[in-house]
Each structure stands twice: as C-alpha cells, then as structure tokens.
PDB file of N, CA and C in Angstrom:
ATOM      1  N   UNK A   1       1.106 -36.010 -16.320  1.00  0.00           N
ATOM      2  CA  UNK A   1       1.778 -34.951 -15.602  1.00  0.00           C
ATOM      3  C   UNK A   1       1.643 -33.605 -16.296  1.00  0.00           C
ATOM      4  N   UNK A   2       0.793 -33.627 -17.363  1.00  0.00           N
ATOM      5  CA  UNK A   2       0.503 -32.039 -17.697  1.00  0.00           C
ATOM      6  C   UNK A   2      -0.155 -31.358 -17.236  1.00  0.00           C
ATOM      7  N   UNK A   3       0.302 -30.107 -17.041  1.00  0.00           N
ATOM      8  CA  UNK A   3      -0.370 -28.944 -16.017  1.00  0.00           C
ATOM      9  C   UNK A   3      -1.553 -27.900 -17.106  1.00  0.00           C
ATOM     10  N   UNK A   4      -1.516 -27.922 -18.016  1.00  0.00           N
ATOM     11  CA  UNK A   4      -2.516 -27.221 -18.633  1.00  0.00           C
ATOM     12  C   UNK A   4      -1.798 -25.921 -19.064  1.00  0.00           C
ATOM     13  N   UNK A   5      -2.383 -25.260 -19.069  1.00  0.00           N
ATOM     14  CA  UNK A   5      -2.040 -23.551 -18.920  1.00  0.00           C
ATOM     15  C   UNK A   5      -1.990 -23.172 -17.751  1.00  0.00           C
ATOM     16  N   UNK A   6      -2.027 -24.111 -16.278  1.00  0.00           N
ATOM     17  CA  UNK A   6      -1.962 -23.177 -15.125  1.00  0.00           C
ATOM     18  C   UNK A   6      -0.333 -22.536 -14.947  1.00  0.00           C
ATOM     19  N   UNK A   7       0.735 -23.235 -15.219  1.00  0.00           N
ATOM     20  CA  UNK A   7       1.820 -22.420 -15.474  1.00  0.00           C
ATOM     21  C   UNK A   7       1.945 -20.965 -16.075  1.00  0.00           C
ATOM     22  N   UNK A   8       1.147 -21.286 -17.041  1.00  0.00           N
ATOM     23  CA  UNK A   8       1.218 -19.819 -18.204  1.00  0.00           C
ATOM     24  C   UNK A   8       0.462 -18.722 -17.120  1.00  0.00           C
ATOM     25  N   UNK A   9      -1.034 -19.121 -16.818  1.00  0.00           N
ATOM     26  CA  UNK A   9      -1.429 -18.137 -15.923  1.00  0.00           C
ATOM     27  C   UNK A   9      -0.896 -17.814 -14.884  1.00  0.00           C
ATOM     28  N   UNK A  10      -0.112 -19.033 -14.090  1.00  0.00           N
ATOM     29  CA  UNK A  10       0.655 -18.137 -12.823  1.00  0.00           C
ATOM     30  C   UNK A  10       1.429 -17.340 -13.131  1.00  0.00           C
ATOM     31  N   UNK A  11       2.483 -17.464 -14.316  1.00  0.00           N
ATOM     32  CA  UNK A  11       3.696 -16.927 -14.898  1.00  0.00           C
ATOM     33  C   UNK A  11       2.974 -15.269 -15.128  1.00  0.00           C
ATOM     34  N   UNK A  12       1.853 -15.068 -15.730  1.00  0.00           N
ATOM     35  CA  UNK A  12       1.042 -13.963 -16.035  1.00  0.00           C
ATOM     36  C   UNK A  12       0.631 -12.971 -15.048  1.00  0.00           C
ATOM     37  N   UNK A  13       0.202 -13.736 -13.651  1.00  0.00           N
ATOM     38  CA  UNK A  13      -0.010 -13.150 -12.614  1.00  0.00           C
ATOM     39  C   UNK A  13       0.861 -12.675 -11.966  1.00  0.00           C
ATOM     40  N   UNK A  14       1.981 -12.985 -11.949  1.00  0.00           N
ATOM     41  CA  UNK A  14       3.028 -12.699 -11.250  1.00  0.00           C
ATOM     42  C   UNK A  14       3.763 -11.824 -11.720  1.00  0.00           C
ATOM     43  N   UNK A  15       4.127 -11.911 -13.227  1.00  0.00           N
ATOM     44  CA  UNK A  15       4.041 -10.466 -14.139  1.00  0.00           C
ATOM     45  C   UNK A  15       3.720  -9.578 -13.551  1.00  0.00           C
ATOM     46  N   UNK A  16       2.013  -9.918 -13.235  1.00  0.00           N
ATOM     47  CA  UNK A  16       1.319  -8.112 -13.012  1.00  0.00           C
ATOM     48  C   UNK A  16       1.940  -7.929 -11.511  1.00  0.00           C
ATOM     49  N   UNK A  17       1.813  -8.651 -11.123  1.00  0.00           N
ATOM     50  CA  UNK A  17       2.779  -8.315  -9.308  1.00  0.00           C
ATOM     51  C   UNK A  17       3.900  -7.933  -9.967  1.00  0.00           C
ATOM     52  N   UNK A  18       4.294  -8.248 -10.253  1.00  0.00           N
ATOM     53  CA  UNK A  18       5.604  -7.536  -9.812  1.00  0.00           C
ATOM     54  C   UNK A  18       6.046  -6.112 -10.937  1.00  0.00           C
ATOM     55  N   UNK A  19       5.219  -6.059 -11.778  1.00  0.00           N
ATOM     56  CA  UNK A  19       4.661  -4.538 -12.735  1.00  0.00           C
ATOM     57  C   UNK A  19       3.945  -3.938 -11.313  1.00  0.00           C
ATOM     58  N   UNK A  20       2.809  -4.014 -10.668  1.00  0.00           N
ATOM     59  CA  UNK A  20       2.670  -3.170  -9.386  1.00  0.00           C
ATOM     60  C   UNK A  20       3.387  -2.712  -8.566  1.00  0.00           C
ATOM     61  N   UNK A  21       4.613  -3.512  -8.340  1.00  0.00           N
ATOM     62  CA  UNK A  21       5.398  -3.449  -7.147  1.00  0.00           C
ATOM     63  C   UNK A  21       6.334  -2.487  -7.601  1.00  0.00           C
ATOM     64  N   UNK A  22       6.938  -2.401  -9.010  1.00  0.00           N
ATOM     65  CA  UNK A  22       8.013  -2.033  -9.818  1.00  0.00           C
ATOM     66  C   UNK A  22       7.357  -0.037  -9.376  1.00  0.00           C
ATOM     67  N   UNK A  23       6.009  -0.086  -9.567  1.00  0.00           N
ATOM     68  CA  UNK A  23       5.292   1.058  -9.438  1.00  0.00           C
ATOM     69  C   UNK A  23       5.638   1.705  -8.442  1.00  0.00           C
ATOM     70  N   UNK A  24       5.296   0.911  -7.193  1.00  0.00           N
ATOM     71  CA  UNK A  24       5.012   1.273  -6.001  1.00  0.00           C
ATOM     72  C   UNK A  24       6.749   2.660  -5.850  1.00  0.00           C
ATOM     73  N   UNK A  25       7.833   1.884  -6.232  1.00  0.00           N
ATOM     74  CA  UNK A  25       9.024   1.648  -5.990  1.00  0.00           C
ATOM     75  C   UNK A  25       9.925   2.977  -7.023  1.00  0.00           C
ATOM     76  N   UNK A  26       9.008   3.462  -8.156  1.00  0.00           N
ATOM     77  CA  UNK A  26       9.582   4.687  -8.510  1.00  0.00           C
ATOM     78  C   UNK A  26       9.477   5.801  -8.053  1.00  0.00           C
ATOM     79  N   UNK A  27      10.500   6.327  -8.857  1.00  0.00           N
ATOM     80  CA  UNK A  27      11.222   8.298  -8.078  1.00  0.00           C
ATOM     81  C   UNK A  27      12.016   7.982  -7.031  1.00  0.00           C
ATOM     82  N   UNK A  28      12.157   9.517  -6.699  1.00  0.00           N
ATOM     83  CA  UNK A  28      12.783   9.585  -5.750  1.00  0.00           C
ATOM     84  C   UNK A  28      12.543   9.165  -4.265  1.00  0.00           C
ATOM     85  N   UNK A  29      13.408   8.094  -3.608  1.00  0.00           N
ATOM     86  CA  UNK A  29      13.306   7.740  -2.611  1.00  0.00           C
ATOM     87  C   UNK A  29      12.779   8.393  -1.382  1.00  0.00           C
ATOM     88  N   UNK A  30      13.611   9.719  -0.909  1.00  0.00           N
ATOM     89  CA  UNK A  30      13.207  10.282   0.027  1.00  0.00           C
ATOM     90  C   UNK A  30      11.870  10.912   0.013  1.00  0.00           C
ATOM     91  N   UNK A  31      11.715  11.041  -1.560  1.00  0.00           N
ATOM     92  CA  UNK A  31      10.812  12.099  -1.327  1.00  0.00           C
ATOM     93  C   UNK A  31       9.207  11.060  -1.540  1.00  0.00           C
ATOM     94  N   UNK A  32       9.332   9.984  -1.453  1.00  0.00           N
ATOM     95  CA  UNK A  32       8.769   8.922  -1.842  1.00  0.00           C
ATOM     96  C   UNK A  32       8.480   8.406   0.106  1.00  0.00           C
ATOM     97  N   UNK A  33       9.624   8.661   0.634  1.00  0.00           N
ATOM     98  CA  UNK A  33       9.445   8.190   2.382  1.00  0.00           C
ATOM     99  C   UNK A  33       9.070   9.462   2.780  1.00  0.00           C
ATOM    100  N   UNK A  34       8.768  10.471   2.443  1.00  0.00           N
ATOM    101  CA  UNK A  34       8.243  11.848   3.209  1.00  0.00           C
ATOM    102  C   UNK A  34       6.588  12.116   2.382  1.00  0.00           C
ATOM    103  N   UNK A  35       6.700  11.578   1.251  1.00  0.00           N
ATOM    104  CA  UNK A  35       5.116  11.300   1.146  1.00  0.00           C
ATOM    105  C   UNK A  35       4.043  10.373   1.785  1.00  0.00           C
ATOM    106  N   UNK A  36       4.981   9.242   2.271  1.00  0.00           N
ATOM    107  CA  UNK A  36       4.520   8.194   2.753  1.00  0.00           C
ATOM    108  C   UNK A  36       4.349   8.919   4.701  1.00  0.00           C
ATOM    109  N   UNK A  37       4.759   9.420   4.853  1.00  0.00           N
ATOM    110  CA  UNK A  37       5.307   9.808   5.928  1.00  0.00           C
ATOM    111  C   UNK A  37       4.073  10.899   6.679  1.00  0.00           C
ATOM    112  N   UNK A  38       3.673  11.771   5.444  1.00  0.00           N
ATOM    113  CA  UNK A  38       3.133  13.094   5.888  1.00  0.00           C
ATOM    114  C   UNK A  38       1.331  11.968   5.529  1.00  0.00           C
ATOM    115  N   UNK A  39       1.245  10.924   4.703  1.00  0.00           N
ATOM    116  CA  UNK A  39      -0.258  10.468   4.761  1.00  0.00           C
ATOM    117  C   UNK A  39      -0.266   9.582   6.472  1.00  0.00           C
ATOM    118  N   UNK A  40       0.585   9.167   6.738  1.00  0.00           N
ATOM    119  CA  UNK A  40       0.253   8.320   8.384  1.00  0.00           C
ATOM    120  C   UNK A  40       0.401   9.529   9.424  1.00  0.00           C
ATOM    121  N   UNK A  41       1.080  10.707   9.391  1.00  0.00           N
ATOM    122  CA  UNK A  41       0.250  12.129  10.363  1.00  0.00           C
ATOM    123  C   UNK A  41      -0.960  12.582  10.541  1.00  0.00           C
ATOM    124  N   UNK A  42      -1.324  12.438   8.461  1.00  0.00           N
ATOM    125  CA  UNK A  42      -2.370  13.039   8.681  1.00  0.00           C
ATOM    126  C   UNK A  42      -3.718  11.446   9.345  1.00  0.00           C
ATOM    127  N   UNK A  43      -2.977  10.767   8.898  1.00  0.00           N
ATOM    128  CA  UNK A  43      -3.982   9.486   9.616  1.00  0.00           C
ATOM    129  C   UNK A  43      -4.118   9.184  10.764  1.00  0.00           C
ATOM    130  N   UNK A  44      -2.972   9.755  11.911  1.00  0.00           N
ATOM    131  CA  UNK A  44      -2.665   9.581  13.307  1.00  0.00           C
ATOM    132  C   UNK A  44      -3.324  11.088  13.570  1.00  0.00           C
ATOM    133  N   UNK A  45      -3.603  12.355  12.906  1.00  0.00           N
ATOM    134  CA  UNK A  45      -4.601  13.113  13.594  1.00  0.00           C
ATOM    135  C   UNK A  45      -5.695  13.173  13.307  1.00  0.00           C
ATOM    136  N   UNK A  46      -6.082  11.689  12.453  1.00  0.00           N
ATOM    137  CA  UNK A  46      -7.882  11.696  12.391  1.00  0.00           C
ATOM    138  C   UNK A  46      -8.051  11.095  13.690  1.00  0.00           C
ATOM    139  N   UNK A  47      -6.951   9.990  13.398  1.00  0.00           N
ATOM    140  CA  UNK A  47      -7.243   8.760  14.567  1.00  0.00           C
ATOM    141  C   UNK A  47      -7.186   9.738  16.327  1.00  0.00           C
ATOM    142  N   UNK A  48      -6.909  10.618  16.230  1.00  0.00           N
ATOM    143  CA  UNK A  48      -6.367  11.592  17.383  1.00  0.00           C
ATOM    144  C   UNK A  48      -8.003  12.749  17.946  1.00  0.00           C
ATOM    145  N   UNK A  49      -8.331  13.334  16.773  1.00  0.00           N
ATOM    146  CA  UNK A  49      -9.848  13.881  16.607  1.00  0.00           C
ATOM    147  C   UNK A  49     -10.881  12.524  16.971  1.00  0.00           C
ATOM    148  N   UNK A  50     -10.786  11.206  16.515  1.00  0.00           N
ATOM    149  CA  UNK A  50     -11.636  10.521  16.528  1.00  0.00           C
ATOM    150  C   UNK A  50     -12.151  10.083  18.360  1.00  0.00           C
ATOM    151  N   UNK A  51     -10.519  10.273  18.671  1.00  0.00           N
ATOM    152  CA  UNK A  51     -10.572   9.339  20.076  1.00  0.00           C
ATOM    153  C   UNK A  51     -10.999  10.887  20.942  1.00  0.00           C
ATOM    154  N   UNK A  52     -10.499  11.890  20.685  1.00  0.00           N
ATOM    155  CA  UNK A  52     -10.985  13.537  21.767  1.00  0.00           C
ATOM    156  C   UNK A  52     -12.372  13.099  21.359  1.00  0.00           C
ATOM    157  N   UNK A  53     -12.896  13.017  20.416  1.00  0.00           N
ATOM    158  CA  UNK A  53     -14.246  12.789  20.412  1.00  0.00           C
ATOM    159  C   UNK A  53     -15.213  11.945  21.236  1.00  0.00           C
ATOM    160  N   UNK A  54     -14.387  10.654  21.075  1.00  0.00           N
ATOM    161  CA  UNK A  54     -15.338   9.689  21.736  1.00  0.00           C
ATOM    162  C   UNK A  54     -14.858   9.856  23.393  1.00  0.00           C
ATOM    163  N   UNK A  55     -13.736  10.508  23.937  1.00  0.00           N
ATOM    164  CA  UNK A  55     -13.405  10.562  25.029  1.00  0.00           C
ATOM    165  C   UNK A  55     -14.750  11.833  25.726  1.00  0.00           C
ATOM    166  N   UNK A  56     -14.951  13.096  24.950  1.00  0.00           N
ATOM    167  CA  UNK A  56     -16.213  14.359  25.311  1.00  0.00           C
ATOM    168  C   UNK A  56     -17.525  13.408  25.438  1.00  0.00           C
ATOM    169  N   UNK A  57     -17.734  12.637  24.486  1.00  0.00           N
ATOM    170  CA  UNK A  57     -19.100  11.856  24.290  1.00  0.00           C
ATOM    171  C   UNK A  57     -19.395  10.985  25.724  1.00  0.00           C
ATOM    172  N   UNK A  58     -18.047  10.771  26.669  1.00  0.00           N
ATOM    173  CA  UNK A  58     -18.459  10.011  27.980  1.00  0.00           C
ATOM    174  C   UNK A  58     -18.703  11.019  29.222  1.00  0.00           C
TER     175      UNK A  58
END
C-alpha cells in the first residue's frame, strides 16, 4: 500500500495552485473588478469591429 512520492508531488502541486490563485486575488477588490471589467469592453469592441467587418465583406 505504498504510494511512493506521488503524495509529496500532489501536495507540491497544489501548493503552486493555490500560490497562483492567492495572486490572482490581491489588492484592492474594486479596483481589481474594474480592471477586470474595462479588459472584457475592450474585448467586446474587438469582437464588435470584427463582426461590422465581416457583416461589409457580404
């Protein structure tokens, strides 16, 4: 019933998850949801240019 070191390595991996996540998750909140906020505008007016585009092209 010995597992090897795969314990140790999951235990390790999961470390780094959740050191990423810890990342994701600092500062200030709001200003953390209004950064997040102003990159999906500017992604909804590529996606917005992309489609006027392909709509002229017919």
């Amino acid at each position: 019933m010995s597992r090897g070191n795969q314990r140790e390595l999951a235990r390790a991996r999961n470390s780094k998850k959740a050191q990423a996540v810890k990342k994701k998750k600092e500062g200030n909140p709001s200003k953390r949801l209004e950064e997040q906020a102003e990159i999906m505008r500017a992604k909804q007016r590529a996606a917005d240019e992309r489609k006027a585009l392909s709509q002229q092209k017919v």
